[in-house]
PDB file of N, CA and C in Angstrom:
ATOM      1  N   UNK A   1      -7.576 -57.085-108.328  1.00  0.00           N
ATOM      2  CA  UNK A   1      -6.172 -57.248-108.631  1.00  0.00           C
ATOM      3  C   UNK A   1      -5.780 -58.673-108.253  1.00  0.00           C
ATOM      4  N   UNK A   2      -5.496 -59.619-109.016  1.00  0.00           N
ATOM      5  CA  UNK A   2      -4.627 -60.463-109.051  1.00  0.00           C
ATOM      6  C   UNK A   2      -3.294 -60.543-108.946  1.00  0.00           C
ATOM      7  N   UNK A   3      -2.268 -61.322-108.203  1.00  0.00           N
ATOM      8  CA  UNK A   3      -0.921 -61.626-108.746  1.00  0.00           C
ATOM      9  C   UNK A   3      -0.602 -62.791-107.749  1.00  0.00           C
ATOM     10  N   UNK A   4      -0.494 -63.814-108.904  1.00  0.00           N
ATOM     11  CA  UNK A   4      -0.608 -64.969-108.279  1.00  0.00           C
ATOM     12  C   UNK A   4       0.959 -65.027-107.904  1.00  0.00           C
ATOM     13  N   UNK A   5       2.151 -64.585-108.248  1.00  0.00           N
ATOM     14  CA  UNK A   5       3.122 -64.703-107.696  1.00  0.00           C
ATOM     15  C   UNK A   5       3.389 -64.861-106.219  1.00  0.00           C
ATOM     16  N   UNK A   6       2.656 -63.536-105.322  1.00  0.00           N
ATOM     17  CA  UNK A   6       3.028 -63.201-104.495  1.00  0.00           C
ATOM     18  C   UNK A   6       1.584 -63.534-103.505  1.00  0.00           C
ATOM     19  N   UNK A   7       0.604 -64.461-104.155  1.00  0.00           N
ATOM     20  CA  UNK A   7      -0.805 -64.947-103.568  1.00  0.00           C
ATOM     21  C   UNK A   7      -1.400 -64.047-103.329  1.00  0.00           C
ATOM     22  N   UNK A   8      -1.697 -62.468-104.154  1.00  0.00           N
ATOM     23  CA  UNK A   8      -2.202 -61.188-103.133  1.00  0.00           C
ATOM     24  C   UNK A   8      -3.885 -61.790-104.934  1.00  0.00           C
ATOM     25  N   UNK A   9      -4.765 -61.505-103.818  1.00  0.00           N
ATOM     26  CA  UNK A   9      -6.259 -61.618-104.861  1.00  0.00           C
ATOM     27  C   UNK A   9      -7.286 -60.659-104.320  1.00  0.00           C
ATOM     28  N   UNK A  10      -7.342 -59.670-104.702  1.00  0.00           N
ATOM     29  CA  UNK A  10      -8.441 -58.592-103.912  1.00  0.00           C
ATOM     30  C   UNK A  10      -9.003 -57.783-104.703  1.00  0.00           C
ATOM     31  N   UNK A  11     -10.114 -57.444-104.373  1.00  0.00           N
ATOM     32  CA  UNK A  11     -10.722 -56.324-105.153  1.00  0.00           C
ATOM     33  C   UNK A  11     -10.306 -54.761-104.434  1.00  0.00           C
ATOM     34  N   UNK A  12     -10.048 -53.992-105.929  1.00  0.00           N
ATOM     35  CA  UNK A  12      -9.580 -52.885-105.754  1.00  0.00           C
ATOM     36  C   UNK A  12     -10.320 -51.624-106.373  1.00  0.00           C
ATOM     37  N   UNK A  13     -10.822 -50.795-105.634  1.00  0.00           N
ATOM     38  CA  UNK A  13     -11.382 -49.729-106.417  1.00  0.00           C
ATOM     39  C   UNK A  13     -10.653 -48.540-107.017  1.00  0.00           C
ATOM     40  N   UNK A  14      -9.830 -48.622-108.282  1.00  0.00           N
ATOM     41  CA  UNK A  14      -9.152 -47.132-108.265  1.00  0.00           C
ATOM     42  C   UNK A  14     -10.510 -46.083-109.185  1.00  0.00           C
ATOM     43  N   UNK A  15     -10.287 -45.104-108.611  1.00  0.00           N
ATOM     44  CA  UNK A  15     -10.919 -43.973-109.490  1.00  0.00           C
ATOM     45  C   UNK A  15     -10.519 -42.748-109.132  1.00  0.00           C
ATOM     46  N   UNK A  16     -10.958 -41.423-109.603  1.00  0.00           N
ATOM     47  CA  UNK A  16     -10.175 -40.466-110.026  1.00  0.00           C
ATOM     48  C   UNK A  16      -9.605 -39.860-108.375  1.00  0.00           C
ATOM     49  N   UNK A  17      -8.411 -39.059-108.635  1.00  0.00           N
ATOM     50  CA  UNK A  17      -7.768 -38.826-107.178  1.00  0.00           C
ATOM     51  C   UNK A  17      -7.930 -39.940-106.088  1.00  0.00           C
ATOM     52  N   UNK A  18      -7.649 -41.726-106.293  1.00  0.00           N
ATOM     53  CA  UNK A  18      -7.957 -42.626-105.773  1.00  0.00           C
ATOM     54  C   UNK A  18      -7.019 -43.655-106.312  1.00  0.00           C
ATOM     55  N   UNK A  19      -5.551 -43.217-106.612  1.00  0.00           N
ATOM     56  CA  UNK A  19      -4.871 -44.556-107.139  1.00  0.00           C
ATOM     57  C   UNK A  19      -4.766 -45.866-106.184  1.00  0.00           C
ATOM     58  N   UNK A  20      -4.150 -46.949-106.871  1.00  0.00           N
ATOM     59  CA  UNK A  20      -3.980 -47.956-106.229  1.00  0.00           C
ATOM     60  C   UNK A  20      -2.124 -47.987-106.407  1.00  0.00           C
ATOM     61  N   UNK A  21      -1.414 -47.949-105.135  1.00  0.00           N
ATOM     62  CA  UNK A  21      -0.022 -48.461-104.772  1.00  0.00           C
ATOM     63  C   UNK A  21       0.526 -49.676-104.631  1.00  0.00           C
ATOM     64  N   UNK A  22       1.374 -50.132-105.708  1.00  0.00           N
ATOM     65  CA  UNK A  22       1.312 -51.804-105.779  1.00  0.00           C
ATOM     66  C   UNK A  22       2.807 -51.880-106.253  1.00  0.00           C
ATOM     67  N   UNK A  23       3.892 -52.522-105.591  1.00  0.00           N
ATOM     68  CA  UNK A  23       5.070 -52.721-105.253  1.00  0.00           C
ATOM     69  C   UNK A  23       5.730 -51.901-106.024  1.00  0.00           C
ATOM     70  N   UNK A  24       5.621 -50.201-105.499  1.00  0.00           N
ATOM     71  CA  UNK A  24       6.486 -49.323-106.143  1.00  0.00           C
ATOM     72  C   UNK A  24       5.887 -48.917-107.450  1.00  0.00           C
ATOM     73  N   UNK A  25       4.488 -48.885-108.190  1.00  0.00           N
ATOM     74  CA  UNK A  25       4.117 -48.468-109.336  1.00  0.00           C
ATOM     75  C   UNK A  25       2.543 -48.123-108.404  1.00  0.00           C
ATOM     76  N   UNK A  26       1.918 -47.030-109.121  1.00  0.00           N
ATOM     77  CA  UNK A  26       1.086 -46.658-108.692  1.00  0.00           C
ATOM     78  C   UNK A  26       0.425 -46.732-110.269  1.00  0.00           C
ATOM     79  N   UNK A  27      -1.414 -46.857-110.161  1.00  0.00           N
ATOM     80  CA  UNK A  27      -2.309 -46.854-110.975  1.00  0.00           C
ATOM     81  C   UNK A  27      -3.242 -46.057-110.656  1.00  0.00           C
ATOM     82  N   UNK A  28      -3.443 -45.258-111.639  1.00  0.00           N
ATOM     83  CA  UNK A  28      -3.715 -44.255-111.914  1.00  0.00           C
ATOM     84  C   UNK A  28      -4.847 -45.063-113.196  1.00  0.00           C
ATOM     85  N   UNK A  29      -6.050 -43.679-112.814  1.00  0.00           N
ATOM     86  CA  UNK A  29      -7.643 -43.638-113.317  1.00  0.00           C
ATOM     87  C   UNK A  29      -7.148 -42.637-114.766  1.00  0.00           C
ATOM     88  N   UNK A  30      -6.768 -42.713-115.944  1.00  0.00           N
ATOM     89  CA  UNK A  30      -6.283 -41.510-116.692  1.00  0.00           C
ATOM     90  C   UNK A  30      -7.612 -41.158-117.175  1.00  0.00           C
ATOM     91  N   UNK A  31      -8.555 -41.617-117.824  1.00  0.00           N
ATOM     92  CA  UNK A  31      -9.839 -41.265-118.150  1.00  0.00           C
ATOM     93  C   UNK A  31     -10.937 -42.589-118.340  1.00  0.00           C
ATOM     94  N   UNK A  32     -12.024 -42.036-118.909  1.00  0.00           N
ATOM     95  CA  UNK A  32     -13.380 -42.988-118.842  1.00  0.00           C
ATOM     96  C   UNK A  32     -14.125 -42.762-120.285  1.00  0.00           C
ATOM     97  N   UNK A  33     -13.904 -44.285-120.663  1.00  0.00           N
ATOM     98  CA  UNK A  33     -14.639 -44.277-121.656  1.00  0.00           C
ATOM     99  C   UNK A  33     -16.492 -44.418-121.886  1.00  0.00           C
ATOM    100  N   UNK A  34     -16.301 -43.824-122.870  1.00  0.00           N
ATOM    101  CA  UNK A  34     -18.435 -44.218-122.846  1.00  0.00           C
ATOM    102  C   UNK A  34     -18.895 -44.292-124.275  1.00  0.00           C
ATOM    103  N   UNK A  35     -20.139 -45.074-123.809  1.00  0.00           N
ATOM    104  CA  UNK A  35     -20.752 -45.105-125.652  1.00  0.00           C
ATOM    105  C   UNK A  35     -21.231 -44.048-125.688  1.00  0.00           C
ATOM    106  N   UNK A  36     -21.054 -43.735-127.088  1.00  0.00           N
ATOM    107  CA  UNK A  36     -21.394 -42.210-127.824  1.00  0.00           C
ATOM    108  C   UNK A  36     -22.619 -42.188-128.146  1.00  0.00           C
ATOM    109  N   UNK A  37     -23.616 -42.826-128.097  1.00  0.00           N
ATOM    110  CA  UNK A  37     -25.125 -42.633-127.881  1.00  0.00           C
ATOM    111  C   UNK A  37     -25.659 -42.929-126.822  1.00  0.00           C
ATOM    112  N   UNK A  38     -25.544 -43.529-125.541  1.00  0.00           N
ATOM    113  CA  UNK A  38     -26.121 -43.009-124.261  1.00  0.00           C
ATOM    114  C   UNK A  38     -25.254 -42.323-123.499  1.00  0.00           C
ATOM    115  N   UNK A  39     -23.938 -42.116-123.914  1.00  0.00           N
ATOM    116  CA  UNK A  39     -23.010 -41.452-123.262  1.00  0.00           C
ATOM    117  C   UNK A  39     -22.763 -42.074-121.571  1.00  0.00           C
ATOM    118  N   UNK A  40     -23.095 -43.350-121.363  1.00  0.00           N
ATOM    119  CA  UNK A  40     -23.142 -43.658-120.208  1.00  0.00           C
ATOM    120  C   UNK A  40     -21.413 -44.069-120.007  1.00  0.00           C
ATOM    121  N   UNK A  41     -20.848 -44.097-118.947  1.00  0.00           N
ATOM    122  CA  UNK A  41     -19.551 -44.894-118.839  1.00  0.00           C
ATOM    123  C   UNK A  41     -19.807 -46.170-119.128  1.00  0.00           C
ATOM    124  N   UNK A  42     -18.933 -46.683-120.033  1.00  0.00           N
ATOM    125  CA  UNK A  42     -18.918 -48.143-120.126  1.00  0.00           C
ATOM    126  C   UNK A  42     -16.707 -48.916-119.618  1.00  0.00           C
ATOM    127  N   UNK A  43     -16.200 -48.055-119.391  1.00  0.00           N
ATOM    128  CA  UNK A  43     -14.852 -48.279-118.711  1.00  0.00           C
ATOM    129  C   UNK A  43     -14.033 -47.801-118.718  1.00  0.00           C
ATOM    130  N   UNK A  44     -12.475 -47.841-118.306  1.00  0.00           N
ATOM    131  CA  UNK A  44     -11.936 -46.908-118.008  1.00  0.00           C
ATOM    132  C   UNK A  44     -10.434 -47.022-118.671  1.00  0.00           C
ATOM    133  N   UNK A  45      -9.472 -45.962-118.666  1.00  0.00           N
ATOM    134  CA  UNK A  45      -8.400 -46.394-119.052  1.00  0.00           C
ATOM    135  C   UNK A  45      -7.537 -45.790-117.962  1.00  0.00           C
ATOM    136  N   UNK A  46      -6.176 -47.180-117.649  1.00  0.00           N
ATOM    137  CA  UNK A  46      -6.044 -46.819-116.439  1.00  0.00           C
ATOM    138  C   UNK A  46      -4.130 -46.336-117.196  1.00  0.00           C
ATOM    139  N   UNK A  47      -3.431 -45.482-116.015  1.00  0.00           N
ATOM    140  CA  UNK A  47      -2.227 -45.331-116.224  1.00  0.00           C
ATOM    141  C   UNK A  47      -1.250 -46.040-115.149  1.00  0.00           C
ATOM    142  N   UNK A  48       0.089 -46.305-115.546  1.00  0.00           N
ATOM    143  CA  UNK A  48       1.137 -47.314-114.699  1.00  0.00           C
ATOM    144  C   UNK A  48       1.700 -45.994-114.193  1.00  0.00           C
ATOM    145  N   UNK A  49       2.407 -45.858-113.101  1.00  0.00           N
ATOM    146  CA  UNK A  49       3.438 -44.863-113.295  1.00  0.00           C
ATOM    147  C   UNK A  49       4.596 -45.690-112.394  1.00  0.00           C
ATOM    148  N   UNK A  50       5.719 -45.389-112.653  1.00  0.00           N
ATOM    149  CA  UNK A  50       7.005 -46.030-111.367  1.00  0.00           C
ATOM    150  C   UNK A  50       7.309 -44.625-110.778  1.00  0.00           C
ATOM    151  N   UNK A  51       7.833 -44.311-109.943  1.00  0.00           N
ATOM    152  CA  UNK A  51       8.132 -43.336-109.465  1.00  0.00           C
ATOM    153  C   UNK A  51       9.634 -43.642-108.822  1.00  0.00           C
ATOM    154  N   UNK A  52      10.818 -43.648-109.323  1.00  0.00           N
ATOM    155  CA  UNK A  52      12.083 -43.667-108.419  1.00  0.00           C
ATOM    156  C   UNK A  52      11.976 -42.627-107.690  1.00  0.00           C
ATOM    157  N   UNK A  53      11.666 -41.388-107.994  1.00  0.00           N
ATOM    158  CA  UNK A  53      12.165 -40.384-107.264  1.00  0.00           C
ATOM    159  C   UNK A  53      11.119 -40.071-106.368  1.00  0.00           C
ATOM    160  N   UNK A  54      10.735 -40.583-105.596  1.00  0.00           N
ATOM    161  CA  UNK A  54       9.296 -40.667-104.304  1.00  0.00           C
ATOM    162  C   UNK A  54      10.304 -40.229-103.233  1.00  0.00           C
ATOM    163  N   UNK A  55      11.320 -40.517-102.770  1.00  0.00           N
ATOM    164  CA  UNK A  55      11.908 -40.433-101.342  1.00  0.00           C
ATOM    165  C   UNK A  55      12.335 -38.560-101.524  1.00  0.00           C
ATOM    166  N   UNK A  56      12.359 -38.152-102.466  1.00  0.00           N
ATOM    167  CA  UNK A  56      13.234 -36.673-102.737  1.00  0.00           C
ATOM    168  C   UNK A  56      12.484 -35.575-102.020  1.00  0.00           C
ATOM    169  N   UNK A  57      11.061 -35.844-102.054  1.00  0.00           N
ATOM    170  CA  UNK A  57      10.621 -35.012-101.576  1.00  0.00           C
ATOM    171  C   UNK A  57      10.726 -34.909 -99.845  1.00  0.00           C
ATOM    172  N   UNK A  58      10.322 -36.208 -99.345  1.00  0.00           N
ATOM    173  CA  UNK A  58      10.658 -36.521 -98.066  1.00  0.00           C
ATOM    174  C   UNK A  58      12.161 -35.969 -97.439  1.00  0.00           C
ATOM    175  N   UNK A  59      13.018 -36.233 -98.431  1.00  0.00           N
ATOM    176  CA  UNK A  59      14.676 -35.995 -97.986  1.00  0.00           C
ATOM    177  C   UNK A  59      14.455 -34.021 -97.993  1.00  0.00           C
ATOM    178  N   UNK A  60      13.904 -33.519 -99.218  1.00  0.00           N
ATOM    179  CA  UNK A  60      13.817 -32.183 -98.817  1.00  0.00           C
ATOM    180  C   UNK A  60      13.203 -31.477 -98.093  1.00  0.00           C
ATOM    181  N   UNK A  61      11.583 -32.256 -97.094  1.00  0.00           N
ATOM    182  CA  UNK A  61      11.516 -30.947 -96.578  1.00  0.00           C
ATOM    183  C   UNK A  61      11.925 -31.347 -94.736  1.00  0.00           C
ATOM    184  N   UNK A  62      13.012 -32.358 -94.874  1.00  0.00           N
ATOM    185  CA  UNK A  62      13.831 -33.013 -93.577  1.00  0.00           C
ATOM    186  C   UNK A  62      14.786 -31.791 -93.815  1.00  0.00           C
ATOM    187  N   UNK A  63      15.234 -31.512 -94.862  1.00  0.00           N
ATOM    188  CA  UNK A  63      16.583 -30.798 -95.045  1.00  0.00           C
ATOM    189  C   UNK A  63      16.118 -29.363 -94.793  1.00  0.00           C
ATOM    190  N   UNK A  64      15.261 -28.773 -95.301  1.00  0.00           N
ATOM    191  CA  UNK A  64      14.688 -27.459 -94.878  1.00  0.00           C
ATOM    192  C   UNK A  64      14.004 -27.500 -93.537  1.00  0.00           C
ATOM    193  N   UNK A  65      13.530 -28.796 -92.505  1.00  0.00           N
ATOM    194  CA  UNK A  65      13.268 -28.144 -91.426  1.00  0.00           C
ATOM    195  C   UNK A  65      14.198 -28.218 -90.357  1.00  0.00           C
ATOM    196  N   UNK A  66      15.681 -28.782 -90.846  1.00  0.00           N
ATOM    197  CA  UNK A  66      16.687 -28.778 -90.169  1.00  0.00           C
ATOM    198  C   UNK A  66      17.359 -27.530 -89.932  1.00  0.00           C
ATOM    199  N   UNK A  67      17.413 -26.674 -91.835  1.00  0.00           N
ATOM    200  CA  UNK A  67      17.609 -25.703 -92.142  1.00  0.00           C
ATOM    201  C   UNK A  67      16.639 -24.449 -90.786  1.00  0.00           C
ATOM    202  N   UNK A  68      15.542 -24.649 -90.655  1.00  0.00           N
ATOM    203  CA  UNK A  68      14.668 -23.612 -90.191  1.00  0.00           C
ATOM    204  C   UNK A  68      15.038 -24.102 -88.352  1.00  0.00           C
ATOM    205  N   UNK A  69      15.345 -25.234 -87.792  1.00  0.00           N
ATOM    206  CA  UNK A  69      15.486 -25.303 -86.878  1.00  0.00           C
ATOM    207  C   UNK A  69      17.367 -24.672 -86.362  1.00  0.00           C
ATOM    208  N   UNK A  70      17.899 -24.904 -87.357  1.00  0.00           N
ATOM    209  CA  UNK A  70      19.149 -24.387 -87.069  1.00  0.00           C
ATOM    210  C   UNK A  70      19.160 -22.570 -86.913  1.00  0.00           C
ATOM    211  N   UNK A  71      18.376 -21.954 -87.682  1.00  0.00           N
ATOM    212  CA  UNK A  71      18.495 -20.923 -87.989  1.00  0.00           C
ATOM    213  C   UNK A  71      17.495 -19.863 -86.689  1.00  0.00           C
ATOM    214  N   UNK A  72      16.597 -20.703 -86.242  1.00  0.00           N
ATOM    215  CA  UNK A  72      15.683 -20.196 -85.451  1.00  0.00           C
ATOM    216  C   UNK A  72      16.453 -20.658 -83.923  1.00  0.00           C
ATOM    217  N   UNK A  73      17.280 -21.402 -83.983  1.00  0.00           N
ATOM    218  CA  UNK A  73      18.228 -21.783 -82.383  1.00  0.00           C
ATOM    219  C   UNK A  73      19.088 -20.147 -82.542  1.00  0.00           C
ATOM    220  N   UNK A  74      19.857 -20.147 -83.649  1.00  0.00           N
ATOM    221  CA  UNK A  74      20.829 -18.888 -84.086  1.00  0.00           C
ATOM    222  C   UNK A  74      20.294 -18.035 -83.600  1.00  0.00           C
ATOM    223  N   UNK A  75      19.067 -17.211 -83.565  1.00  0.00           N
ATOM    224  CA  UNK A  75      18.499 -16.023 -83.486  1.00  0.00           C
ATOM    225  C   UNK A  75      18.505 -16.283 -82.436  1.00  0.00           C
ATOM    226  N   UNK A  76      17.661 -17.456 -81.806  1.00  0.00           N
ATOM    227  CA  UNK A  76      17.534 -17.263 -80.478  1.00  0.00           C
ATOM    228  C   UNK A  76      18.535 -17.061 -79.553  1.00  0.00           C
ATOM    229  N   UNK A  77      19.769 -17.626 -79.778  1.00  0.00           N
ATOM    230  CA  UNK A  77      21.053 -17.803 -79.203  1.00  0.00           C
ATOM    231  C   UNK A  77      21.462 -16.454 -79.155  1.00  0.00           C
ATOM    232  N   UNK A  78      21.234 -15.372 -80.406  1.00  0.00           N
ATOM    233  CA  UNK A  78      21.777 -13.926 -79.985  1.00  0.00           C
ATOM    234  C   UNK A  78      20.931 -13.286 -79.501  1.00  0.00           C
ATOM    235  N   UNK A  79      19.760 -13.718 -79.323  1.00  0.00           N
ATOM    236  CA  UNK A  79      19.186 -12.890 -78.621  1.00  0.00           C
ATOM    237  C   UNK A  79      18.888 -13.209 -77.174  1.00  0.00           C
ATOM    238  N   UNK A  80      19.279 -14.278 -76.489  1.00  0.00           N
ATOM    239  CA  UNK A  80      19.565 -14.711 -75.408  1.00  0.00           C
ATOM    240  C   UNK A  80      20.788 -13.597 -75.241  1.00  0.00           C
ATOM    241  N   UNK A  81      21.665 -14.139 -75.457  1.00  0.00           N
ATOM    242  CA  UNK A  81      23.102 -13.503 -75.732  1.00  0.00           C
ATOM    243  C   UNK A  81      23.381 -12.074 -75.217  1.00  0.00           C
ATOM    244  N   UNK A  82      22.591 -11.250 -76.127  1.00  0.00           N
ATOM    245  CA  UNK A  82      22.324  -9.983 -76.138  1.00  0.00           C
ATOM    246  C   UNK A  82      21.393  -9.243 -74.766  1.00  0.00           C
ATOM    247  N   UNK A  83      20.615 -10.688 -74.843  1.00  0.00           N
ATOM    248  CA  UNK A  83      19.805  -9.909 -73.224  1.00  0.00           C
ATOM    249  C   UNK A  83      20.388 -10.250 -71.973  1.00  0.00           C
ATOM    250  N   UNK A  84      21.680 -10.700 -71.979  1.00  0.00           N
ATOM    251  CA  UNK A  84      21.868 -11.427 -71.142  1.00  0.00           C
ATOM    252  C   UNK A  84      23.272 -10.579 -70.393  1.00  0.00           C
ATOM    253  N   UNK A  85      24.066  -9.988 -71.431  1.00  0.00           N
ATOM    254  CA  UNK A  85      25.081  -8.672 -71.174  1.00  0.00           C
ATOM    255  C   UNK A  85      24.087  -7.339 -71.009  1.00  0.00           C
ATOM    256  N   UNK A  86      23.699  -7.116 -71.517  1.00  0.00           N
ATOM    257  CA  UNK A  86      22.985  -5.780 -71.125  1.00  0.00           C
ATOM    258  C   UNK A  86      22.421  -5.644 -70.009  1.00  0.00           C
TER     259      UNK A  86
END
């Protein structure tokens, strides 16, 4: 990978379940081409993807373990509660 903008020059290996993350777009291995008489790989075709929505998942499972920590204090709280008059 080159980009002389930002001086970054490195070799990068992407391949399958192995993207490469590069300022907010990820590359992706989509398939592999080969010659049709030795059938050997001869290269690959790669995919761009952007992803805006990357943080959503992070924000939801903050929100459900807030959800599960609120709800598991609750129980506990009546059942403190409860053992505590009796």
């Amino acid at each position: 990978m080159t980009d002389p903008a930002h001086h970054v020059d490195r070799d990068v290996q992407i391949y399958m379940n192995a993207p490469m993350f590069y300022q907010g777009e990820s590359f992706f291995q989509a398939s592999v081409t080969s010659n049709p008489q030795t059938r050997k790989p001869v290269g690959t075709v790669l995919q761009v993807v952007k992803n805006p929505g990357w943080l959503m998942p992070y924000l939801s499972c903050l929100i459900v373990g807030i959800g599960l920590l609120m709800h598991f204090g609750l129980t506990l709280y009546k059942f403190l509660d409860r053992r505590i008059i009796r």
